[in-house]
C-alpha atoms as a PDB file:
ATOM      1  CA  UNK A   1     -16.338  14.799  43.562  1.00  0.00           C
ATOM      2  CA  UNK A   2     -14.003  13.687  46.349  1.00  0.00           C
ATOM      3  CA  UNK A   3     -10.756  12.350  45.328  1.00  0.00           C
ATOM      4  CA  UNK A   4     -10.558   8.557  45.728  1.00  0.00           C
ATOM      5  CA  UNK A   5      -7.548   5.952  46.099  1.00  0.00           C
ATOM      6  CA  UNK A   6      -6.167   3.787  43.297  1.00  0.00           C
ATOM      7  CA  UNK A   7      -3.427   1.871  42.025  1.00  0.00           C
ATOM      8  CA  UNK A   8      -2.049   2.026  38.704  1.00  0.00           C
ATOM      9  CA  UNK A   9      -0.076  -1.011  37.062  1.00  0.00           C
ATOM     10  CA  UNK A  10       1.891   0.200  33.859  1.00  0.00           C
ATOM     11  CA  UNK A  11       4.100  -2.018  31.105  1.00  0.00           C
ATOM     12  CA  UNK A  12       6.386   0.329  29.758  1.00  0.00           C
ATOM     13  CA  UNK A  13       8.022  -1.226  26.374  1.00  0.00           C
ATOM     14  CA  UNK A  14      11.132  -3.520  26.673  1.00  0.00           C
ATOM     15  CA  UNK A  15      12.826  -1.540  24.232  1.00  0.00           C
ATOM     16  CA  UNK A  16      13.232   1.886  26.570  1.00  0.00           C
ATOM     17  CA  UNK A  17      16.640   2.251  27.681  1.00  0.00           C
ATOM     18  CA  UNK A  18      17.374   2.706  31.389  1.00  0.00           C
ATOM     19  CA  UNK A  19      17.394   6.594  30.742  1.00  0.00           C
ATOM     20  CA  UNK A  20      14.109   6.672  29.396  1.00  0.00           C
ATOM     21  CA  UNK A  21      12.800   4.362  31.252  1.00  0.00           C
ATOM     22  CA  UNK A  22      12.788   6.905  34.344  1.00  0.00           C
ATOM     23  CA  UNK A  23      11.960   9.651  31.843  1.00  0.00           C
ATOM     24  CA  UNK A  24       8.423   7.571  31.050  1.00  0.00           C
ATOM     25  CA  UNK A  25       8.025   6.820  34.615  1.00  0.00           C
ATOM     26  CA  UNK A  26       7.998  10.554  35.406  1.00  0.00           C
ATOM     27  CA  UNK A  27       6.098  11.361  32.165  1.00  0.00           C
ATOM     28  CA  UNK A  28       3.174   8.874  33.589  1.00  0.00           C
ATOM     29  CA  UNK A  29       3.198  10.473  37.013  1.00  0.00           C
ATOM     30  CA  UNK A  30       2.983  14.134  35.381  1.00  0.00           C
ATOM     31  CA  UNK A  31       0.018  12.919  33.563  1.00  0.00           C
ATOM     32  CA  UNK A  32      -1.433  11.999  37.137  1.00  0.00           C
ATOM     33  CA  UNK A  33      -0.215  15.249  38.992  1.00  0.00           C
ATOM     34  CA  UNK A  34      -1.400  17.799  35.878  1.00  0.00           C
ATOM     35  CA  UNK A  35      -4.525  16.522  36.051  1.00  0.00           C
ATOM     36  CA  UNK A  36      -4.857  17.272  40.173  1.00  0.00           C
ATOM     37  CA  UNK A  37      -3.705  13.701  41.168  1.00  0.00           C
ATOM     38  CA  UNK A  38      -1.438  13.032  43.870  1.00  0.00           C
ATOM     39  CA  UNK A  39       1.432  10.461  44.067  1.00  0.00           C
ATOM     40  CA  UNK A  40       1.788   8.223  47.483  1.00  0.00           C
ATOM     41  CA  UNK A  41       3.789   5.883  46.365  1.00  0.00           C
ATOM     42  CA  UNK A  42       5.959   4.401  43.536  1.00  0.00           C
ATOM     43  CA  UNK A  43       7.470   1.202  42.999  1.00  0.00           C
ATOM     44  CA  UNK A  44       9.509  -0.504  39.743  1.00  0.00           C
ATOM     45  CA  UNK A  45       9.418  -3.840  39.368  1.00  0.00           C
ATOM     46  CA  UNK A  46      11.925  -4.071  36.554  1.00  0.00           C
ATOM     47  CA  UNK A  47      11.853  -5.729  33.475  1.00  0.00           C
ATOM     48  CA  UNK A  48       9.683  -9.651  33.459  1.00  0.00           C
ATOM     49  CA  UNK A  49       8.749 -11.630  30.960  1.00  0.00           C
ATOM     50  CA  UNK A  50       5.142 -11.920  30.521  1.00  0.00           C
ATOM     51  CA  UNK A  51       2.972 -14.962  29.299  1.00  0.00           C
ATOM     52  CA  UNK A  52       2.115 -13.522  26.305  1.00  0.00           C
ATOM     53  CA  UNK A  53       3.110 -11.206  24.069  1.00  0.00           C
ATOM     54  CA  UNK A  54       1.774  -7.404  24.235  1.00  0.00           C
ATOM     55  CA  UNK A  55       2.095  -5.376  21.459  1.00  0.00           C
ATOM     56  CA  UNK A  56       4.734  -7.604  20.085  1.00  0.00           C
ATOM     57  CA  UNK A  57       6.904  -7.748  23.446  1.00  0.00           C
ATOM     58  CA  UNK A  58       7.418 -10.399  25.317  1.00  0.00           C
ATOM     59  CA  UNK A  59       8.944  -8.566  28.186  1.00  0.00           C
ATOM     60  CA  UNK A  60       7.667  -5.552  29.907  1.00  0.00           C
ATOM     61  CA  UNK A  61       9.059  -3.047  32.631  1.00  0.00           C
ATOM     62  CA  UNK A  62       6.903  -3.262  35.231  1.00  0.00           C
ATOM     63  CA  UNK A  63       5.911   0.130  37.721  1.00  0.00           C
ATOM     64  CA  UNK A  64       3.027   0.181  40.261  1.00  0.00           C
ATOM     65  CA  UNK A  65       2.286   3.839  41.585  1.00  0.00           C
ATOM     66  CA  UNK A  66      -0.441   4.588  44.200  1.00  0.00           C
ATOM     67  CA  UNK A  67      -2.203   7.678  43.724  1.00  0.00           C
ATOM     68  CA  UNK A  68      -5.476   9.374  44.823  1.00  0.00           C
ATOM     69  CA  UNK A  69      -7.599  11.568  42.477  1.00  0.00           C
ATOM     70  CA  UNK A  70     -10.941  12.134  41.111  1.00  0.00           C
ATOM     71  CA  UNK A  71     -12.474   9.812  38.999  1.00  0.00           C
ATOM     72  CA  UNK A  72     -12.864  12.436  36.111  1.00  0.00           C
ATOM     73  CA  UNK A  73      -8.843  12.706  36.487  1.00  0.00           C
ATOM     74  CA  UNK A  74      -8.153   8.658  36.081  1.00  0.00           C
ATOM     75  CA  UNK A  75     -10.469   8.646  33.153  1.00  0.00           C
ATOM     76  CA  UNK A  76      -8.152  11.524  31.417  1.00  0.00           C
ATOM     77  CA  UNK A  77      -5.204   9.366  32.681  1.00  0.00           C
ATOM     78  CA  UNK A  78      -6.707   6.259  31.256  1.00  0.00           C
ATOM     79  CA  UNK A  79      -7.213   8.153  28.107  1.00  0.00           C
ATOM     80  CA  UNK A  80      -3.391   9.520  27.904  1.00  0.00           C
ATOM     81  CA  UNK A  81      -1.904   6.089  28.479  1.00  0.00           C
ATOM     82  CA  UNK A  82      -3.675   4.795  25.794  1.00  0.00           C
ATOM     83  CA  UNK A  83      -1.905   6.841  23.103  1.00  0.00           C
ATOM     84  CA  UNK A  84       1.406   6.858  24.636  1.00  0.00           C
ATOM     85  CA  UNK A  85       3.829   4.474  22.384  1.00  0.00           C
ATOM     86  CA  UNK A  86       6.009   3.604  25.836  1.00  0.00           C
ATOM     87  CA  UNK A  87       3.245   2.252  27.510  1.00  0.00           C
ATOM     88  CA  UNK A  88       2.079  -1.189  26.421  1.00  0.00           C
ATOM     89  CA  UNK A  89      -0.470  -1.879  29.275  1.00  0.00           C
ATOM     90  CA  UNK A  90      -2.089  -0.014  31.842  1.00  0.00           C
ATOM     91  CA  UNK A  91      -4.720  -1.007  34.549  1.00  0.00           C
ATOM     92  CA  UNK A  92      -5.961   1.555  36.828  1.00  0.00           C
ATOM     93  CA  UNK A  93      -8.207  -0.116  40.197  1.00  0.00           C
ATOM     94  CA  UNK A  94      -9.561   1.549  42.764  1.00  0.00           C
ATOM     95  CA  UNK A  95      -8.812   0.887  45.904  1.00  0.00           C
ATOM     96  CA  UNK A  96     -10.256   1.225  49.042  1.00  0.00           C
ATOM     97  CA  UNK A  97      -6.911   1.040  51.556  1.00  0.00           C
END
């Protein structure tokens, strides 16, 4: 199947430090890449305050990364995410740019 674009949103836990925070931002793109993905673009947000709490956090550190891959690849990705402790949220949309 023919790799498609989409764009990730990920809440990495308040709690990370600023050294681990680019060591979980790197650990979420390797999951894309390993998997045949391919990064176009990354961007951090920084840390916000969301309107509820998640996970018991009330802030978040916010990263958006574009990527394109198969959709066999985001649904390993999706399934990764979901048992890493660092993130607290992840949506993954496809998009047709």
């Amino acid at each position: 199947m023919a790799a498609s674009p989409y764009e990730g949103t990920f809440i990495l836990a308040p709690t990370i430090v600023e050294d681990e925070l680019d060591a979980a931002i790197e650990q979420v793109k390797t999951y894309i890449t390993s998997r045949g993905g391919e990064i176009t673009n990354t961007d951090t947000w920084g840390r916000r305050r969301m309107y509820h709490a998640i996970k018991g956090h009330r802030d978040g550190n916010y990263v958006l990364i574009d990527f394109t891959a198969d959709p066999a690849t985001v649904h390993d990705v999706e399934g990764s995410l979901r048992l890493d402790d660092a993130v607290i949220r992840s949506l993954i949309v496809r998009t047709d740019r």
